[in-house]
PDB file of N, CA and C in Angstrom:
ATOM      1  N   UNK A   1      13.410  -4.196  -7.666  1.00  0.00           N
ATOM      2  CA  UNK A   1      12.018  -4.141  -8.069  1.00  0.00           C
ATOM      3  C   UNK A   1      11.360  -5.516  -7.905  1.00  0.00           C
ATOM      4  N   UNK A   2      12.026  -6.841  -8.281  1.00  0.00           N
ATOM      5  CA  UNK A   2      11.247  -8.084  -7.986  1.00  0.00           C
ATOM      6  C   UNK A   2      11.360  -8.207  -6.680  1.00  0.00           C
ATOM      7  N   UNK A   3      11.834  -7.977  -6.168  1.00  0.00           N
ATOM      8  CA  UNK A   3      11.732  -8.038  -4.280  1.00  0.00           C
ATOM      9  C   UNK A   3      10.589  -7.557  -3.789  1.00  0.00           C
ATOM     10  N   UNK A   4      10.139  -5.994  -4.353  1.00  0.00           N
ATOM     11  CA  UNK A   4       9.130  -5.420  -4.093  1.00  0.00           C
ATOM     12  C   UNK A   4       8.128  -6.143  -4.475  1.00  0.00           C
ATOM     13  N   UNK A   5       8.237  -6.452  -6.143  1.00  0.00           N
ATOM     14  CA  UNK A   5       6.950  -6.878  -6.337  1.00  0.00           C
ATOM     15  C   UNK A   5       6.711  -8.341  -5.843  1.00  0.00           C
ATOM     16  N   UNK A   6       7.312  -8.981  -5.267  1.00  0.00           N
ATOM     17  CA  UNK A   6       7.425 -10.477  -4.441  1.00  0.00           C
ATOM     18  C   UNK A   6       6.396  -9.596  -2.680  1.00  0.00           C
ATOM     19  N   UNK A   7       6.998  -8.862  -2.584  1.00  0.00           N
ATOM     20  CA  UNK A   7       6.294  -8.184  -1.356  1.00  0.00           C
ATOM     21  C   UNK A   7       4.743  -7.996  -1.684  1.00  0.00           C
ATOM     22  N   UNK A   8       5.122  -7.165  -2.440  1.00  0.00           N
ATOM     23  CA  UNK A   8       3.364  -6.753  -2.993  1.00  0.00           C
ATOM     24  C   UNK A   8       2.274  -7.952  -2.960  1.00  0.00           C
ATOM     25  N   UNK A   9       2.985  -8.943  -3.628  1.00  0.00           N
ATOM     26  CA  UNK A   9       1.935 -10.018  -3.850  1.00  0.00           C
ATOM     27  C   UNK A   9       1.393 -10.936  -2.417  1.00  0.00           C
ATOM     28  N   UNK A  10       2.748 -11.225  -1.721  1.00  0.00           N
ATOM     29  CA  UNK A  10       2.422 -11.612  -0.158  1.00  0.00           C
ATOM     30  C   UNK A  10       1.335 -10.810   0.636  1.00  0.00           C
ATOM     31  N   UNK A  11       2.148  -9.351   0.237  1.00  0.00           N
ATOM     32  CA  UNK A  11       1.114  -8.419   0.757  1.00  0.00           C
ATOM     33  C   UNK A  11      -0.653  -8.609   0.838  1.00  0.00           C
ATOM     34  N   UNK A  12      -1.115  -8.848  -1.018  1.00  0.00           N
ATOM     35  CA  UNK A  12      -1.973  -9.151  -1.064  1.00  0.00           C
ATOM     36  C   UNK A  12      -3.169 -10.710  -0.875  1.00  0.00           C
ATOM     37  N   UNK A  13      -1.957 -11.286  -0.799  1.00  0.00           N
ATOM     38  CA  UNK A  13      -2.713 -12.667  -0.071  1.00  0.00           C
ATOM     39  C   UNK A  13      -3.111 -12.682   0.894  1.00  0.00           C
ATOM     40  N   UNK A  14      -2.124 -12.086   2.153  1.00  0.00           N
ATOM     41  CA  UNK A  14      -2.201 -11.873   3.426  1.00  0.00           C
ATOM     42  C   UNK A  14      -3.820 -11.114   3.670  1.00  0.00           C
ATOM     43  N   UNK A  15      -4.044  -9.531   2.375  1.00  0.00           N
ATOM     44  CA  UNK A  15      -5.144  -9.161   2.829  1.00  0.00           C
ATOM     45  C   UNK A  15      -6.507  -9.963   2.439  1.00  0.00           C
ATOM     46  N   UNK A  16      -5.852 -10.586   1.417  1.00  0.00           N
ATOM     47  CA  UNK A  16      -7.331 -11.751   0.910  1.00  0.00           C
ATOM     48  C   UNK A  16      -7.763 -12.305   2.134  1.00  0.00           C
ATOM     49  N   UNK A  17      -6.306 -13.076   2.321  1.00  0.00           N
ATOM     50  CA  UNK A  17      -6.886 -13.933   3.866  1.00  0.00           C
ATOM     51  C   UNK A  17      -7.712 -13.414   4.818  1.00  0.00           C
ATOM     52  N   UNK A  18      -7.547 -11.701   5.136  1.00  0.00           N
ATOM     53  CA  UNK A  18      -7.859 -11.317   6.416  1.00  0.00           C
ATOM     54  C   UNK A  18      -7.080 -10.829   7.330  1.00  0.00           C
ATOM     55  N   UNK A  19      -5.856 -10.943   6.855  1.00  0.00           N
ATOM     56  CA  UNK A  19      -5.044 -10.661   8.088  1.00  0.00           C
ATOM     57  C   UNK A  19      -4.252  -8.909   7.620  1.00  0.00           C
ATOM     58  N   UNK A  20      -4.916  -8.365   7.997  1.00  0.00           N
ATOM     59  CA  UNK A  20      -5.197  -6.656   7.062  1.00  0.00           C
ATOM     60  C   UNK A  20      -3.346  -6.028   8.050  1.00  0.00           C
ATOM     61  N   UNK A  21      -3.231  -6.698   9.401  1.00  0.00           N
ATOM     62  CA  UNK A  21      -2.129  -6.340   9.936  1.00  0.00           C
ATOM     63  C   UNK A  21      -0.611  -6.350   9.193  1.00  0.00           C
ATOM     64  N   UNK A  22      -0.574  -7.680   8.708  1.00  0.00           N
ATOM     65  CA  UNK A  22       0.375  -8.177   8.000  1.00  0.00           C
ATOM     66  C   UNK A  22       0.591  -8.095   6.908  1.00  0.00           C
ATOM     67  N   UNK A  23      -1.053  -7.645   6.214  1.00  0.00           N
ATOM     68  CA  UNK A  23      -0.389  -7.101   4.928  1.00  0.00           C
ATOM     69  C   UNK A  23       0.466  -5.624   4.314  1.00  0.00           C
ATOM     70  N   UNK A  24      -0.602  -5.002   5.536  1.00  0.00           N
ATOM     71  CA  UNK A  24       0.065  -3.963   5.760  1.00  0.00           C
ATOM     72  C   UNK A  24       1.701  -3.638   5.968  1.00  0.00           C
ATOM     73  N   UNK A  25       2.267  -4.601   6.678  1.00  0.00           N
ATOM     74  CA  UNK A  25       3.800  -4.573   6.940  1.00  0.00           C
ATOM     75  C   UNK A  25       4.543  -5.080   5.344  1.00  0.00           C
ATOM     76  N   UNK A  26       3.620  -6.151   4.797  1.00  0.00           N
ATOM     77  CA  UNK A  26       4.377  -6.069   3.461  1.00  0.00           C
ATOM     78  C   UNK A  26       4.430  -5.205   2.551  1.00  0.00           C
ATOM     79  N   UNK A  27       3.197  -4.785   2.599  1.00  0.00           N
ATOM     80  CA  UNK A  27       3.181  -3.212   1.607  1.00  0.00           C
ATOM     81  C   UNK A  27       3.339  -2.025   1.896  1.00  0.00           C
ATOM     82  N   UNK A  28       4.418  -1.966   3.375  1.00  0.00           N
ATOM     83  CA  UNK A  28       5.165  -1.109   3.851  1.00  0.00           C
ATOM     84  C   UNK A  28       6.406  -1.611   3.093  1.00  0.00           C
ATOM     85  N   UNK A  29       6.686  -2.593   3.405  1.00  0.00           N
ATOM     86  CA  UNK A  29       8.333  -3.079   3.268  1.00  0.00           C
ATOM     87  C   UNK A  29       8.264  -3.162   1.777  1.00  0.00           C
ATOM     88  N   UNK A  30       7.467  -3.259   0.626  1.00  0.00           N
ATOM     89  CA  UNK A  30       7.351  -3.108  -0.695  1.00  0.00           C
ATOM     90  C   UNK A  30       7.605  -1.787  -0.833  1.00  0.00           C
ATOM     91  N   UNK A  31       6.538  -1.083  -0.191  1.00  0.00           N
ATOM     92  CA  UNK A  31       6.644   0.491  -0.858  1.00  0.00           C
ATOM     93  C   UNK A  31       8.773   0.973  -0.488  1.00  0.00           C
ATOM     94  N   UNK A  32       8.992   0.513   0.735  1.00  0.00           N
ATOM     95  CA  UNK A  32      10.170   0.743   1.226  1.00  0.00           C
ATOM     96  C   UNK A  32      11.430   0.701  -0.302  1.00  0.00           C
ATOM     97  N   UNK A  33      11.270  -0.687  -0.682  1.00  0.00           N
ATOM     98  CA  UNK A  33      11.757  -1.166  -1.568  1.00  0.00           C
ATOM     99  C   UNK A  33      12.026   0.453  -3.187  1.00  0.00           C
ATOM    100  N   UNK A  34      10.354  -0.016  -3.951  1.00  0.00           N
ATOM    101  CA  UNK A  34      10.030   1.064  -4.345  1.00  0.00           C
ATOM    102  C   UNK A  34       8.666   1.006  -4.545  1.00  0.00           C
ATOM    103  N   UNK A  35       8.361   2.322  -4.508  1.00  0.00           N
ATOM    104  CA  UNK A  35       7.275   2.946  -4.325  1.00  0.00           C
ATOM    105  C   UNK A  35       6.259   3.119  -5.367  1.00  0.00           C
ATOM    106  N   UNK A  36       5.308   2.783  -5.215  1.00  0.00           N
ATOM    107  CA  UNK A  36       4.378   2.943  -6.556  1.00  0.00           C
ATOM    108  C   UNK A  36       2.473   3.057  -5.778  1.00  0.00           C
ATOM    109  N   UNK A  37       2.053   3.277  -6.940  1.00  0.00           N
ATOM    110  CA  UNK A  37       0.869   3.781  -6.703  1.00  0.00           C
ATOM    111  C   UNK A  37      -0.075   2.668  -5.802  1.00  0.00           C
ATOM    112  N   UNK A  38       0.131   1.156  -6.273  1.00  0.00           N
ATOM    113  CA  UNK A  38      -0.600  -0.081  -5.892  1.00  0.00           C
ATOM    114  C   UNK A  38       0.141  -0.389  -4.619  1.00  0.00           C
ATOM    115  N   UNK A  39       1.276  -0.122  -3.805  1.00  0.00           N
ATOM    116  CA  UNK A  39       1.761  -0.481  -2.812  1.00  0.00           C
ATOM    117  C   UNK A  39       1.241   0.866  -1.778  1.00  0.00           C
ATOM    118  N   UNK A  40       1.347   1.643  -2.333  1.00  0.00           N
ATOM    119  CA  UNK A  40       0.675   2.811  -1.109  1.00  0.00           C
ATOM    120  C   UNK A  40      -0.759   2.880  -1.307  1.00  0.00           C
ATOM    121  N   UNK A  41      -1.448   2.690  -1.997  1.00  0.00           N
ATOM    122  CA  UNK A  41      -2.511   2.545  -1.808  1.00  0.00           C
ATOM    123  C   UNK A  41      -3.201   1.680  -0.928  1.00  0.00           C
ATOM    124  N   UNK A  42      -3.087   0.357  -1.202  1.00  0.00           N
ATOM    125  CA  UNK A  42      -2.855  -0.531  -0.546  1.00  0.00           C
ATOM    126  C   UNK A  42      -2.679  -0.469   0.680  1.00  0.00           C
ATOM    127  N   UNK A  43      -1.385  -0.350   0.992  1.00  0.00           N
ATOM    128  CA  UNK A  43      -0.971   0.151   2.778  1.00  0.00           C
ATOM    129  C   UNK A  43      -2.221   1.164   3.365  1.00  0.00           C
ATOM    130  N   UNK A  44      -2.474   2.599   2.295  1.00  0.00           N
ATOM    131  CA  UNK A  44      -3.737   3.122   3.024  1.00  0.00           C
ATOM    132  C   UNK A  44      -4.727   2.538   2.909  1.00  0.00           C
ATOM    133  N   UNK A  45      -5.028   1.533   2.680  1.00  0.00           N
ATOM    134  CA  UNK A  45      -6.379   1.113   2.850  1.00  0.00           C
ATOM    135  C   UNK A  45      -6.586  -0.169   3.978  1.00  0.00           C
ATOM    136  N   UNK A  46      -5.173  -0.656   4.390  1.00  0.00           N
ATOM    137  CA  UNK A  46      -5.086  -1.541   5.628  1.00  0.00           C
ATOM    138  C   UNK A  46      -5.040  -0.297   6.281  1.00  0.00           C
ATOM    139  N   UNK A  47      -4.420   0.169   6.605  1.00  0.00           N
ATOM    140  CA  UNK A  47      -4.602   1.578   7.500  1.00  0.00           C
ATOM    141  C   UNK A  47      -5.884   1.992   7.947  1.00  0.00           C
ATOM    142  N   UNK A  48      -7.015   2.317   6.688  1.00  0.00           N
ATOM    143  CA  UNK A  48      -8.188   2.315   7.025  1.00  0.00           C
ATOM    144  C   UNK A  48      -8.755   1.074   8.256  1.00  0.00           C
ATOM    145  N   UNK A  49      -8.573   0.000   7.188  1.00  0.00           N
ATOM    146  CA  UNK A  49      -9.106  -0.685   7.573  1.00  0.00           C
ATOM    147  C   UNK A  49      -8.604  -1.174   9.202  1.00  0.00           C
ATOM    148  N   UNK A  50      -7.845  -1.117   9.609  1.00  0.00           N
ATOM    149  CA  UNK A  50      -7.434  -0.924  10.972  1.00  0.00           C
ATOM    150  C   UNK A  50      -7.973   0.191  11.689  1.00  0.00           C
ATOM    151  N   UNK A  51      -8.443   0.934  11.120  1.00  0.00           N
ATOM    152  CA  UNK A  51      -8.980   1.960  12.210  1.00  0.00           C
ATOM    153  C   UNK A  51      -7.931   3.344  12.549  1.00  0.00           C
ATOM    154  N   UNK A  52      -6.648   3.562  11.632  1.00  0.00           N
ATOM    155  CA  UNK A  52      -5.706   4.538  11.688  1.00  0.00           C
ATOM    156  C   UNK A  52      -5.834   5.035  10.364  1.00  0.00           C
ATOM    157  N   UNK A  53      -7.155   6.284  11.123  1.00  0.00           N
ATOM    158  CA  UNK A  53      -7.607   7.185   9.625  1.00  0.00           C
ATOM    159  C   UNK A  53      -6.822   8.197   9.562  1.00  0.00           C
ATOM    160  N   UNK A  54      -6.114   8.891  10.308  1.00  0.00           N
ATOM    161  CA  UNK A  54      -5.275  10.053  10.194  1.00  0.00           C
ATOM    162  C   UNK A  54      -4.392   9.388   9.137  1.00  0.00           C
ATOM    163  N   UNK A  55      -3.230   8.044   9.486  1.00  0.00           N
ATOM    164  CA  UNK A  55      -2.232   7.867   8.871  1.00  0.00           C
ATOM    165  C   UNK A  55      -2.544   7.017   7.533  1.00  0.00           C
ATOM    166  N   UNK A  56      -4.097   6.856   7.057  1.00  0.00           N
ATOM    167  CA  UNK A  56      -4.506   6.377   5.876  1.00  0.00           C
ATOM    168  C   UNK A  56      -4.500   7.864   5.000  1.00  0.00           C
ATOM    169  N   UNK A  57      -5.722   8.401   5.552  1.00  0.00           N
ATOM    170  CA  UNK A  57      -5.408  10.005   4.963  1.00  0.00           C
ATOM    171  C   UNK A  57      -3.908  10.360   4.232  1.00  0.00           C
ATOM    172  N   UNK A  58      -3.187  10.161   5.289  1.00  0.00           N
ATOM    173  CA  UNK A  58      -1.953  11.085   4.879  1.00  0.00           C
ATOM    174  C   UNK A  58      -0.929  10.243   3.843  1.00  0.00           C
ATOM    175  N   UNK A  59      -1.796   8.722   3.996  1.00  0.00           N
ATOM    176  CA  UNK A  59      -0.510   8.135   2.922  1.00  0.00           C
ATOM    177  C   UNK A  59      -1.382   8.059   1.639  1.00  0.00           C
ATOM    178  N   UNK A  60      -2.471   8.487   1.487  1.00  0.00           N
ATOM    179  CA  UNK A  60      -3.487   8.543   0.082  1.00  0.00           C
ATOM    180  C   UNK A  60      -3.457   9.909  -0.291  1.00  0.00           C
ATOM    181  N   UNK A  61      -2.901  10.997   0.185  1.00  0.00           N
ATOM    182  CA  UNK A  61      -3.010  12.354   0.377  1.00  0.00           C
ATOM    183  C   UNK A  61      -1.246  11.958  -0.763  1.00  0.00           C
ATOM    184  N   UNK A  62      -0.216  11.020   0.323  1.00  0.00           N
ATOM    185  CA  UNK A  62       1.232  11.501  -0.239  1.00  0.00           C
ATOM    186  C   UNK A  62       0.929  10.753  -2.091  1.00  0.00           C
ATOM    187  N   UNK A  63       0.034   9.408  -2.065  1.00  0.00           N
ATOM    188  CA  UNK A  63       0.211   8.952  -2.931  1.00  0.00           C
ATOM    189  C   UNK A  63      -0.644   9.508  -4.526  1.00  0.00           C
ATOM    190  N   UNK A  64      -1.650  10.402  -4.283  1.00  0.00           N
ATOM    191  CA  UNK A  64      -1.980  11.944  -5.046  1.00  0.00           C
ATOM    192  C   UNK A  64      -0.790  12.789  -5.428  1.00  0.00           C
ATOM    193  N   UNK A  65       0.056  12.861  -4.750  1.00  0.00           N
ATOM    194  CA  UNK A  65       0.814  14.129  -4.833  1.00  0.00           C
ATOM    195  C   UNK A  65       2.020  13.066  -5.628  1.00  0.00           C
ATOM    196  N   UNK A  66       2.252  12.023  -5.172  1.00  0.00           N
ATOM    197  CA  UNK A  66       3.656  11.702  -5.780  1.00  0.00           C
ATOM    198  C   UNK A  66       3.623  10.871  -7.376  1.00  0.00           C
ATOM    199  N   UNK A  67       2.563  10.332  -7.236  1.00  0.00           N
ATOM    200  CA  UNK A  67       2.014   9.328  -8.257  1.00  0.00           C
ATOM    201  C   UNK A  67       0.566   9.758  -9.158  1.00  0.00           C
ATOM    202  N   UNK A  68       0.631  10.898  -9.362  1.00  0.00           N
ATOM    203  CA  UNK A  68      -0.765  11.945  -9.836  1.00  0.00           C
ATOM    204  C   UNK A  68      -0.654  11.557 -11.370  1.00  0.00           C
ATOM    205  N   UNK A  69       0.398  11.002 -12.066  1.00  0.00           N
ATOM    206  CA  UNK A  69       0.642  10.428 -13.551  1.00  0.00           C
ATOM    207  C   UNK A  69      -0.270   9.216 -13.830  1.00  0.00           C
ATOM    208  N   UNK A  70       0.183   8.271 -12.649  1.00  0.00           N
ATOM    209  CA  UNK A  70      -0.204   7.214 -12.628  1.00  0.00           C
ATOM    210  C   UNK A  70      -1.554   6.697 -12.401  1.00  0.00           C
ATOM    211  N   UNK A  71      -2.274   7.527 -11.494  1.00  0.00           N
ATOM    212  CA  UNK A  71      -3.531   7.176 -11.118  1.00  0.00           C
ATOM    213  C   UNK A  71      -4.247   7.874 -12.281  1.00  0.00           C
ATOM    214  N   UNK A  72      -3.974   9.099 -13.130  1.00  0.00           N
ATOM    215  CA  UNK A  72      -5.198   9.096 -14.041  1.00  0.00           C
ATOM    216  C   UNK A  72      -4.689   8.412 -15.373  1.00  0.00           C
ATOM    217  N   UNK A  73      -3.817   7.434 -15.238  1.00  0.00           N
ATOM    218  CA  UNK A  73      -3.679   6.299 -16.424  1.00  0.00           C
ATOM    219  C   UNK A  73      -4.740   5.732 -16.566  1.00  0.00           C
ATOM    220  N   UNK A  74      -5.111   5.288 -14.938  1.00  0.00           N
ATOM    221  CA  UNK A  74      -6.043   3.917 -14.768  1.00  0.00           C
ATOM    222  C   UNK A  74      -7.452   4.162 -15.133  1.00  0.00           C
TER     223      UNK A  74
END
């Protein structure tokens, strides 16, 4: 889990910076780790933001279905 969440956070610097490619690969390799609502989200929204709306869709679609506890916490 601190591996992941060490990912996550790179993840999100990377997208502060701008570089939406690379963050994406960390909050692939986070979610890889384990999976949670802020790492797939995340990933779909570099997804968006890259311009790969099918495979944003489908990872905001999986992260509804798997993490549906979690998101109406927030």
């Amino acid at each position: 889990v601190a591996q992941a969440k060490e990912l996550f956070r790179s993840g999100v610097a990377l997208f502060e910076a701008g570089d939406v490619a690379r963050a994406l690969d960390y909050f692939r390799r986070s979610r890889a780790l384990f999976p949670s609502t802020q790492n797939g989200v995340n990933a779909a929204i570099c997804l968006d933001r890259l311009g790969r709306y099918d495979e944003a869709l489908e990872l905001y679609e999986e992260v509804m279905t798997l993490h549906r506890g979690d998101l109406s916490e927030q």
